[in-house]
N, C-alpha and C. Protein backbone atom coordinates (compact mmCIF):
# COMPACT_ATOMS: atom_id res chain seq x y z
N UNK A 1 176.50 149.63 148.29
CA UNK A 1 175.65 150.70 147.83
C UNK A 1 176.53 151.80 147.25
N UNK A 2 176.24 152.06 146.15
CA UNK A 2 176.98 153.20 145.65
C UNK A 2 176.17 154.56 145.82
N UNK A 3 176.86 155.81 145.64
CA UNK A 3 176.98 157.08 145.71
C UNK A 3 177.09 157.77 144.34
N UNK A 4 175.90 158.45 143.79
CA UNK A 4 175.24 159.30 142.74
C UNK A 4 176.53 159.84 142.13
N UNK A 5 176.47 160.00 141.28
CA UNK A 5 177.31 161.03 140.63
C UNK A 5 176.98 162.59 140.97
N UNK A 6 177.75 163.22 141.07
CA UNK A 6 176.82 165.03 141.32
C UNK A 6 176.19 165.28 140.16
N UNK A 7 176.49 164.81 138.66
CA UNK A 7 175.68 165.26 137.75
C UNK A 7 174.08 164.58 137.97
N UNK A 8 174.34 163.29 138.35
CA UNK A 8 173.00 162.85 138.30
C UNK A 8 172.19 162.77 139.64
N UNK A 9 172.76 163.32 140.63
CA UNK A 9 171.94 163.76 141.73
C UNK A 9 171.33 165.02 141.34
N UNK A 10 172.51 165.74 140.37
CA UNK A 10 171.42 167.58 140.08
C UNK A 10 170.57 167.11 139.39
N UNK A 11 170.90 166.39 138.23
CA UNK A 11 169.51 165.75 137.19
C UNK A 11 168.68 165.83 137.82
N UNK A 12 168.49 164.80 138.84
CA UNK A 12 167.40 164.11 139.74
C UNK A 12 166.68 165.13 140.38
N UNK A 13 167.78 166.08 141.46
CA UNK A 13 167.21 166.99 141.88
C UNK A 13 165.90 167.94 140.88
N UNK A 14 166.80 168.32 139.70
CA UNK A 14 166.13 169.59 139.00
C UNK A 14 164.53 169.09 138.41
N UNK A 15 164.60 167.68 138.17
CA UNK A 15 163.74 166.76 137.17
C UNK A 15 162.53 167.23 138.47
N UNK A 16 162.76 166.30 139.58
CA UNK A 16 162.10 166.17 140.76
C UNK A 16 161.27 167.79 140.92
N UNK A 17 162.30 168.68 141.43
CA UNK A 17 161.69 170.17 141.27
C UNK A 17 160.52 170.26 140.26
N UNK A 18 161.24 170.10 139.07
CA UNK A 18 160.20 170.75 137.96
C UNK A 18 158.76 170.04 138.01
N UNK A 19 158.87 168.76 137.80
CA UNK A 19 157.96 168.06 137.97
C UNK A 19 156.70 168.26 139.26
N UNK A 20 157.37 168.52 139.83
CA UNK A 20 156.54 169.14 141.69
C UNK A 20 155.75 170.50 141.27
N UNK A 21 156.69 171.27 140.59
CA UNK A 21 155.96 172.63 140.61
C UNK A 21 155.11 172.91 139.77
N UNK A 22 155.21 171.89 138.23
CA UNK A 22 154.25 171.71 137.24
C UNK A 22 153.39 171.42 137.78
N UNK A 23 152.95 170.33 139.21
CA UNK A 23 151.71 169.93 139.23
C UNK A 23 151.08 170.83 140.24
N UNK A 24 151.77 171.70 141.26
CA UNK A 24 151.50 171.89 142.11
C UNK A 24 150.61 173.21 141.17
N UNK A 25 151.12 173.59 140.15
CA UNK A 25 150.71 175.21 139.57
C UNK A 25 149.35 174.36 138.81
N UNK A 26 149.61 173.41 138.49
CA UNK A 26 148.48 172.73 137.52
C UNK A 26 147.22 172.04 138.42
N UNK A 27 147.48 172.16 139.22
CA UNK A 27 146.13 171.58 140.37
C UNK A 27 145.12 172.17 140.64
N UNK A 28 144.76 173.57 140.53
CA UNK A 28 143.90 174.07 140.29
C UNK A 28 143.12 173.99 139.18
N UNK A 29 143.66 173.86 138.18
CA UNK A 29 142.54 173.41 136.89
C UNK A 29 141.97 171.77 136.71
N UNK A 30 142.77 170.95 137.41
CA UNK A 30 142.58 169.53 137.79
C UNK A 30 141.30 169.67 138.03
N UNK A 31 141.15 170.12 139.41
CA UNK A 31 140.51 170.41 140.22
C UNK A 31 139.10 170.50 139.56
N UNK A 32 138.78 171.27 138.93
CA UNK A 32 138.11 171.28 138.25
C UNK A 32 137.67 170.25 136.78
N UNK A 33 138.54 169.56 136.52
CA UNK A 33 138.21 167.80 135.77
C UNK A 33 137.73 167.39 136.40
N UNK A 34 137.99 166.54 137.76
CA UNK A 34 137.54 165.83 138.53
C UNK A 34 138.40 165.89 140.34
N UNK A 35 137.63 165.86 141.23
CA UNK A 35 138.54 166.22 142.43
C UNK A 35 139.89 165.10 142.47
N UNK A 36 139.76 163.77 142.43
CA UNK A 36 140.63 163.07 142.06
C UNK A 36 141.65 163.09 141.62
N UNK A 37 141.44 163.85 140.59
CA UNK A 37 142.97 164.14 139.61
C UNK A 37 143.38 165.63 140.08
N UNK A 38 142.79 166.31 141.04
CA UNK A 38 143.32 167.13 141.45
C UNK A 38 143.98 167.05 142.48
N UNK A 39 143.16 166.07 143.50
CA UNK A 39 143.98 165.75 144.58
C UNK A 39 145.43 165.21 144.41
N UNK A 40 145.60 163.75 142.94
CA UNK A 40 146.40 163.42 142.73
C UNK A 40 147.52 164.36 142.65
N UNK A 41 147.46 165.38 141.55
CA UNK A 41 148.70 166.62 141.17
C UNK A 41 148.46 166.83 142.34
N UNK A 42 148.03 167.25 143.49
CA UNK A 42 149.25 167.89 144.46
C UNK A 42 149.51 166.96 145.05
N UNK A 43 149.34 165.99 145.14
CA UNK A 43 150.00 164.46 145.78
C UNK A 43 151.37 164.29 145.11
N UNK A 44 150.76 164.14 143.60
CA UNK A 44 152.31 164.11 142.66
C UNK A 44 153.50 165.05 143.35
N UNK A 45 153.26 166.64 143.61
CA UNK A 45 153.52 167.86 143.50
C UNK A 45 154.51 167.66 144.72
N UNK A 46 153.54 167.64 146.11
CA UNK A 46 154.22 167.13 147.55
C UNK A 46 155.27 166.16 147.39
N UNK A 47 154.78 165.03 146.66
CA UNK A 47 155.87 163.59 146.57
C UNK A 47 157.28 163.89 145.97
N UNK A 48 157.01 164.44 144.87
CA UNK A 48 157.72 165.03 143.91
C UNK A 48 159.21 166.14 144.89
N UNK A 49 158.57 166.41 145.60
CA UNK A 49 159.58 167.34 146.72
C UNK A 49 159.87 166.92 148.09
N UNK A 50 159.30 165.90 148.47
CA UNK A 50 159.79 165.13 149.29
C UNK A 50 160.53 164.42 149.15
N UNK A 51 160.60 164.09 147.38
CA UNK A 51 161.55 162.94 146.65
C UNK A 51 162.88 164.07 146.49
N UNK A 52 163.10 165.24 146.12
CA UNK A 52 163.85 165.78 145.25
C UNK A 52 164.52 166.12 147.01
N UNK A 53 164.30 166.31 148.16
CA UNK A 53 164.89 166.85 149.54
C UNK A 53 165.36 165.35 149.81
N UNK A 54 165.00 164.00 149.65
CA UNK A 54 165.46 162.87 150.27
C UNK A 54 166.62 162.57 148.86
N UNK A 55 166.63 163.09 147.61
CA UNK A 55 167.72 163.23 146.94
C UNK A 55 169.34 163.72 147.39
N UNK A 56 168.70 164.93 147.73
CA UNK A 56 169.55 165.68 148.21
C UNK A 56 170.21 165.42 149.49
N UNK A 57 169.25 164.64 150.11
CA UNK A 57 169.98 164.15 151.65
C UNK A 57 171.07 162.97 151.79
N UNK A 58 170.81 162.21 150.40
CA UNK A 58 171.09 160.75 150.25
C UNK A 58 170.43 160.09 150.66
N UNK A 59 169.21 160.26 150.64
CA UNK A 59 168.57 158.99 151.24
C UNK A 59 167.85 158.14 150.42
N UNK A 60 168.09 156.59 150.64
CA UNK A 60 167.90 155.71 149.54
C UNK A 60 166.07 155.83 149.01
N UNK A 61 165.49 155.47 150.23
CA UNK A 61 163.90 155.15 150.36
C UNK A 61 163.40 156.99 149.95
N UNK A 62 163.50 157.77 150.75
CA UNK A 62 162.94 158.74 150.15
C UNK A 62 163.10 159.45 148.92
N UNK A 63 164.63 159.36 148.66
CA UNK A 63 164.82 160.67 147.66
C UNK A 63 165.16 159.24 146.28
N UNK A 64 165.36 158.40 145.86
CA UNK A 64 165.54 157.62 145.06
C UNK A 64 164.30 156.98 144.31
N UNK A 65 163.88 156.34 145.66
CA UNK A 65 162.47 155.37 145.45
C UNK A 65 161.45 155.95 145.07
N UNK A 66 160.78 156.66 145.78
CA UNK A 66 160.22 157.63 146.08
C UNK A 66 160.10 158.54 144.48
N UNK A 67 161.36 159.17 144.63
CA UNK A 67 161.49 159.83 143.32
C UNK A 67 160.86 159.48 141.71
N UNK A 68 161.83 158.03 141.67
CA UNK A 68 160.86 156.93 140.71
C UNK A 68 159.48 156.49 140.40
N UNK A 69 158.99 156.54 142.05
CA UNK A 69 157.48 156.40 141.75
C UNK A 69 156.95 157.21 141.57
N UNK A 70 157.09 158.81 142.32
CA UNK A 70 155.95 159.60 141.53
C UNK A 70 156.78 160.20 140.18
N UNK A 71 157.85 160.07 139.83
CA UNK A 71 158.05 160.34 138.32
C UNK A 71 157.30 158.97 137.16
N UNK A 72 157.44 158.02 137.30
CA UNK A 72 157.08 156.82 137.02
C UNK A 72 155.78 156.75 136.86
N UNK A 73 155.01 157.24 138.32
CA UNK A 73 153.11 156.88 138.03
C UNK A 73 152.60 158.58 137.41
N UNK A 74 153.26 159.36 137.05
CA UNK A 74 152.83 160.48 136.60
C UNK A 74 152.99 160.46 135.51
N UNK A 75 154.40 159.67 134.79
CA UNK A 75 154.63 159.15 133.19
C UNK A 75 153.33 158.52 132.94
N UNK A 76 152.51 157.43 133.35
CA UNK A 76 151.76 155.82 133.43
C UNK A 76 150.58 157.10 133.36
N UNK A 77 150.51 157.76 134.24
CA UNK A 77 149.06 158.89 133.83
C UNK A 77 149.06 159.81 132.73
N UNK A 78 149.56 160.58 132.60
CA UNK A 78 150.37 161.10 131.39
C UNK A 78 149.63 160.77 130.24
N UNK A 79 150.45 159.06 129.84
CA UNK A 79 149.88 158.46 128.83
C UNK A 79 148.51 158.19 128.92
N UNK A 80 147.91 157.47 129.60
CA UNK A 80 146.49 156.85 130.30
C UNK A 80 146.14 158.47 129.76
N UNK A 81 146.02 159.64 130.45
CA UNK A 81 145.16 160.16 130.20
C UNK A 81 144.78 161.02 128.36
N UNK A 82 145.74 160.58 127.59
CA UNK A 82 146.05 161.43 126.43
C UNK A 82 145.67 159.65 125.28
N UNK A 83 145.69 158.40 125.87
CA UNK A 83 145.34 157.46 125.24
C UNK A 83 144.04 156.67 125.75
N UNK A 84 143.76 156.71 126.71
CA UNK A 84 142.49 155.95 126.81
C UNK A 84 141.69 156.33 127.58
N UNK A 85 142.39 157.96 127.94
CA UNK A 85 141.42 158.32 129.52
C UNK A 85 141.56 158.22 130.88
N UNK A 86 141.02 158.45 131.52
CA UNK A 86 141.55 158.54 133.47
C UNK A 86 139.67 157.43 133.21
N UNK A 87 139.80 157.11 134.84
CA UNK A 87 138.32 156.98 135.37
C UNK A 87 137.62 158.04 135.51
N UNK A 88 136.25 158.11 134.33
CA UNK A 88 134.75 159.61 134.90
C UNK A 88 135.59 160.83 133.73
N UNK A 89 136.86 160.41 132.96
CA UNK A 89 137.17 161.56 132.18
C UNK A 89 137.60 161.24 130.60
N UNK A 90 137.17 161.35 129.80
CA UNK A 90 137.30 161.21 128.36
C UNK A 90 138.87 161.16 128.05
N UNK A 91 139.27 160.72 126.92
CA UNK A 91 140.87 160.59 126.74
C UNK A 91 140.58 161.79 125.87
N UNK A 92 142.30 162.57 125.99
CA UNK A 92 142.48 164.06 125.62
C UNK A 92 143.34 163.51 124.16
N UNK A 93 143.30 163.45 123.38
CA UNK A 93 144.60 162.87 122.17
C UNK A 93 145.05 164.16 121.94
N UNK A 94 144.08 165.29 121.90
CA UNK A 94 144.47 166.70 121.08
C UNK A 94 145.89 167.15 122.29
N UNK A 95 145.49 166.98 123.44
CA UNK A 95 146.97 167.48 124.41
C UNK A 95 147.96 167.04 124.55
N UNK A 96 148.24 166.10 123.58
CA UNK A 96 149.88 165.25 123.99
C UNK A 96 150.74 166.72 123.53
N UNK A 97 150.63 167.66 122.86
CA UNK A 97 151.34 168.92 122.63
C UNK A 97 151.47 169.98 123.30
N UNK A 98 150.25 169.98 124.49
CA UNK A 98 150.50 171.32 125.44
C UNK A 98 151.77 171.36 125.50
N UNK A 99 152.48 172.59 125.89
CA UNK A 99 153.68 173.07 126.35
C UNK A 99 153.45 172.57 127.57
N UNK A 100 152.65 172.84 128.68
CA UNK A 100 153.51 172.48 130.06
C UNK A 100 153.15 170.99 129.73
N UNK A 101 152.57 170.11 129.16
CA UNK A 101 152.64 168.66 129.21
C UNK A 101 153.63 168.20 129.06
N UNK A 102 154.34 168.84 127.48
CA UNK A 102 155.62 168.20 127.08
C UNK A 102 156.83 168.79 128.03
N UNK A 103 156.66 169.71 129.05
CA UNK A 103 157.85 170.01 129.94
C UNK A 103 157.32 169.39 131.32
N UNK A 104 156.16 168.70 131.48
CA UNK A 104 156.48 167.84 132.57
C UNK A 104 156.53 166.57 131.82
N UNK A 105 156.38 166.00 130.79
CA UNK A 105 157.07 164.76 130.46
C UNK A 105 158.30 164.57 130.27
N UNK A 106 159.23 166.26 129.94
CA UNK A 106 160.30 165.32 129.73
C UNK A 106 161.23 165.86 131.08
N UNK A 107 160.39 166.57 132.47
CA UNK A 107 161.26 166.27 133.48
C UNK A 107 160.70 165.01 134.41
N UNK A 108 159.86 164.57 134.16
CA UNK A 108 159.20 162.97 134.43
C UNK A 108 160.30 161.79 134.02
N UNK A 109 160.55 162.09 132.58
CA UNK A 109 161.63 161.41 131.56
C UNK A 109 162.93 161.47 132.61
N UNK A 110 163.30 162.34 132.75
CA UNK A 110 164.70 162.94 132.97
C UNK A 110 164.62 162.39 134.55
N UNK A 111 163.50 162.50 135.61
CA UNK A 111 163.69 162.25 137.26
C UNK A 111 163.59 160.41 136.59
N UNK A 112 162.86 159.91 136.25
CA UNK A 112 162.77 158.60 135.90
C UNK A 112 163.70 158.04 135.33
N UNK A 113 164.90 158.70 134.67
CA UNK A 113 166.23 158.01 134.09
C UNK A 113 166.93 158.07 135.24
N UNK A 114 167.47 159.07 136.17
CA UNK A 114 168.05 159.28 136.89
C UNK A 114 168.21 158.51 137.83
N UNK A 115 166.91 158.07 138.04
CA UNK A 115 166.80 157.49 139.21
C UNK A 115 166.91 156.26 139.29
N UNK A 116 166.56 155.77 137.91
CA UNK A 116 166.81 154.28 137.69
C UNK A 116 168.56 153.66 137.41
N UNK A 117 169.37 154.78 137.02
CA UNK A 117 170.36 155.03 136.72
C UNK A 117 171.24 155.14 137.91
N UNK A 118 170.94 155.40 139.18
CA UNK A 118 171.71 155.87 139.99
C UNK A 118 172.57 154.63 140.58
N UNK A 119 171.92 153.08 140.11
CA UNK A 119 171.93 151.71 140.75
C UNK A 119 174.21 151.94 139.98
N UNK A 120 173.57 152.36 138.78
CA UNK A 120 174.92 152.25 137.83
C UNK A 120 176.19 152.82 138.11
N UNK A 121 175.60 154.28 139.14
CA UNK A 121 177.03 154.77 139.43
C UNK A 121 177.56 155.07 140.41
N UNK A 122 179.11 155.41 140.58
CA UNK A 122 179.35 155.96 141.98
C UNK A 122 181.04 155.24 141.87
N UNK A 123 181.40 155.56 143.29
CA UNK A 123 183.18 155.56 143.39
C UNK A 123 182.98 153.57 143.50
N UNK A 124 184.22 153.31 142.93
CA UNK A 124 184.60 151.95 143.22
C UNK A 124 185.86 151.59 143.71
N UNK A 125 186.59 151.04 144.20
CA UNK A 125 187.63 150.78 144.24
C UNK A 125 188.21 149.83 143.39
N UNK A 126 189.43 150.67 142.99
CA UNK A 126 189.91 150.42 141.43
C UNK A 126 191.97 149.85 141.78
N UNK A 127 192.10 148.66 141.63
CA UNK A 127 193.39 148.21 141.65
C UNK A 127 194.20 148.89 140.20
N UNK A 128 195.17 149.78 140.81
CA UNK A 128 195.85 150.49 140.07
C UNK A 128 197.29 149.57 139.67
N UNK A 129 196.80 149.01 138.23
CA UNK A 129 198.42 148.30 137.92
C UNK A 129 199.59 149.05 138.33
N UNK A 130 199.67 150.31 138.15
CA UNK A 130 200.92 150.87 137.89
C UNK A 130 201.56 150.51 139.07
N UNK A 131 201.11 150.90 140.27
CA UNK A 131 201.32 150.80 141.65
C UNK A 131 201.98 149.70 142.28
N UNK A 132 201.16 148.36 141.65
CA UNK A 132 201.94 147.41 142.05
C UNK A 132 203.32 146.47 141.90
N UNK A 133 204.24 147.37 140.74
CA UNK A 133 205.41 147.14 140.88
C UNK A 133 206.41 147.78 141.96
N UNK A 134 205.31 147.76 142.65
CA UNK A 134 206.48 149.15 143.96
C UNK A 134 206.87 148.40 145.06
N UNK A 135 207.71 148.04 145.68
CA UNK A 135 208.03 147.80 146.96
C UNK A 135 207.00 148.35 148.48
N UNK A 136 206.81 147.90 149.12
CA UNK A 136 206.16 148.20 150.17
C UNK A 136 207.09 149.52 150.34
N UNK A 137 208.52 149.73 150.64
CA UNK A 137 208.84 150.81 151.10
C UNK A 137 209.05 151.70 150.28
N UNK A 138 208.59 152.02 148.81
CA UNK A 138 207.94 152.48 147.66
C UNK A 138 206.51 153.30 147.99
N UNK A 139 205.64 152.09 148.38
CA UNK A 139 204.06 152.60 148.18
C UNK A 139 203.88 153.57 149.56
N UNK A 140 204.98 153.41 150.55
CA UNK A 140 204.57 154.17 151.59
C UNK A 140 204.84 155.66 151.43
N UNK A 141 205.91 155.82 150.48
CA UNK A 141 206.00 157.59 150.65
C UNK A 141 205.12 158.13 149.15
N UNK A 142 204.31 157.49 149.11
CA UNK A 142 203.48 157.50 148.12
C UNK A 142 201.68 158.64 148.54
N UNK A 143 201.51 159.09 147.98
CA UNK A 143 200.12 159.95 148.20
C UNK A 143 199.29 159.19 147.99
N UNK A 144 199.60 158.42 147.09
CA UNK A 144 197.76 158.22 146.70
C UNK A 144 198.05 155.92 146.80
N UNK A 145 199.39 155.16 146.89
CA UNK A 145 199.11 154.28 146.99
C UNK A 145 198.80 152.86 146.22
N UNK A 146 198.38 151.42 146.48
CA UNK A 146 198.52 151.04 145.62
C UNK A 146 196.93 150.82 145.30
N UNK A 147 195.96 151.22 146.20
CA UNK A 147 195.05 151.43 145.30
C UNK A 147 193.92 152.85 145.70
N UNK A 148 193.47 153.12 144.77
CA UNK A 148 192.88 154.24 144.43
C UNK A 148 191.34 154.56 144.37
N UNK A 149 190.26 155.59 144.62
CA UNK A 149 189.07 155.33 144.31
C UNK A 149 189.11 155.70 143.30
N UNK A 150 188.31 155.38 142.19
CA UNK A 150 188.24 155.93 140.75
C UNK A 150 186.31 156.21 140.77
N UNK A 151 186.09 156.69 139.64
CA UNK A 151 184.59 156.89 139.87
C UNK A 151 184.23 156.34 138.41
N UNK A 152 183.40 155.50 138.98
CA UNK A 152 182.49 154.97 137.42
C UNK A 152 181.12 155.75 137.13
N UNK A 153 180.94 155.48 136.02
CA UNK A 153 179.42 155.27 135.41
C UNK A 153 179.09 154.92 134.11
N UNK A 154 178.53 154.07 133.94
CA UNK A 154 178.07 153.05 132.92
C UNK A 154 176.77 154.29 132.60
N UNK A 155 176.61 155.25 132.10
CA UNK A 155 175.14 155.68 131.22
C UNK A 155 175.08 155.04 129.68
C-alpha cells in the first residue's frame, strides 16, 4: 500500500472541503425541489467531510473510498440532473453554467482525480546503482546506503 503524496492528499483534502460546503450551503434550496435531493446534498455535504477527515487521517476506507464515492455519485448527479433530470424533477440544461455548479464540478473533478490517483503514488524503494560499487565496509560509514527511498508518481 502506498502513501499519498502531500500534494495530492491537500488536493483531496481541499476538493473534499469544497465540495461538502457547496452542498451543505446549497441544501436549503434543494430542499425546496424535492425533499430527496435535499436530503441527498447534505448527505453529499456530511460524506464529503467525513471523506476529507479520513483523508487526512490516512485512512484507506474512509478518507479515499469514501471520498470517491461521494465525489463520483455527485459528478453522475450533476450530469443526470442538467441532461435528463433527477426522479419527480425536470432536466435543468439552462444550469450547466451556474457559478456554484461549475465550482462544485470542478472540486468533484479535482476530489475524483485525486482519489483515483492516489493507487499511483507514494515512496518506493529504489536500488541505487551508484551505491553498489562500494564494499560492505564502504556502505557502512555511509548515511544514506545502498538503498534509498525515493518517491514516485506516475500523474
Amino acid at each position: 500500500m502506498t502513501t499519498p503524496s502531500p500534494t495530492v492528499k491537500l488536493l483531496a483534502i481541499a476538493a473534499l472541503l469544497g465540495t461538502g460546503l457547496i452542498h451543505l450551503l446549497e441544501a436549503r434550496d434543494s430542499f425546496g425541489d424535492a425533499t430527496y435531493k435535499g436530503l441527498l446534498f447534505v448527505a453529499n455535504g456530511a460524506g464529503a467531510l467525513v471523506a476529507a477527515f479520513g483523508v487526512y487521517r490516512n485512512q484507506q476506507v474512509v478518507g479515499w473510498l469514501l471520498g470517491l464515492l461521494v465525489a463520483g455519485g455527485a459528478l453522475l448527479a450533476y450530469v443526470a440532473s442538467r441532461t435528463v433530470g433527477l426522479p419527480g424533477l425536470p432536466a435543468e440544461p439552462a444550469a450547466w453554467l451556474e457559478p456554484i455548479g461549475v465550482a462544485s464540478l470542478v472540486a468533484r473533478a479535482s476530489s475524483s482525480y485525486s482519489s483515483s490517483s492516489r493507487e499511483r503514488c507514494g515512496p518506493t524503494l529504489h536500488r541505487d546503482t551508484r551505491w553498489s560499487r562500494l564494499t560492505s565496509r564502504d556502505a557502512g560509514s555511509s548515511p544514506v546506503g545502498p538503498r534509498s527511498a525515493r518517491y514516485r508518481c506516475q500523474m
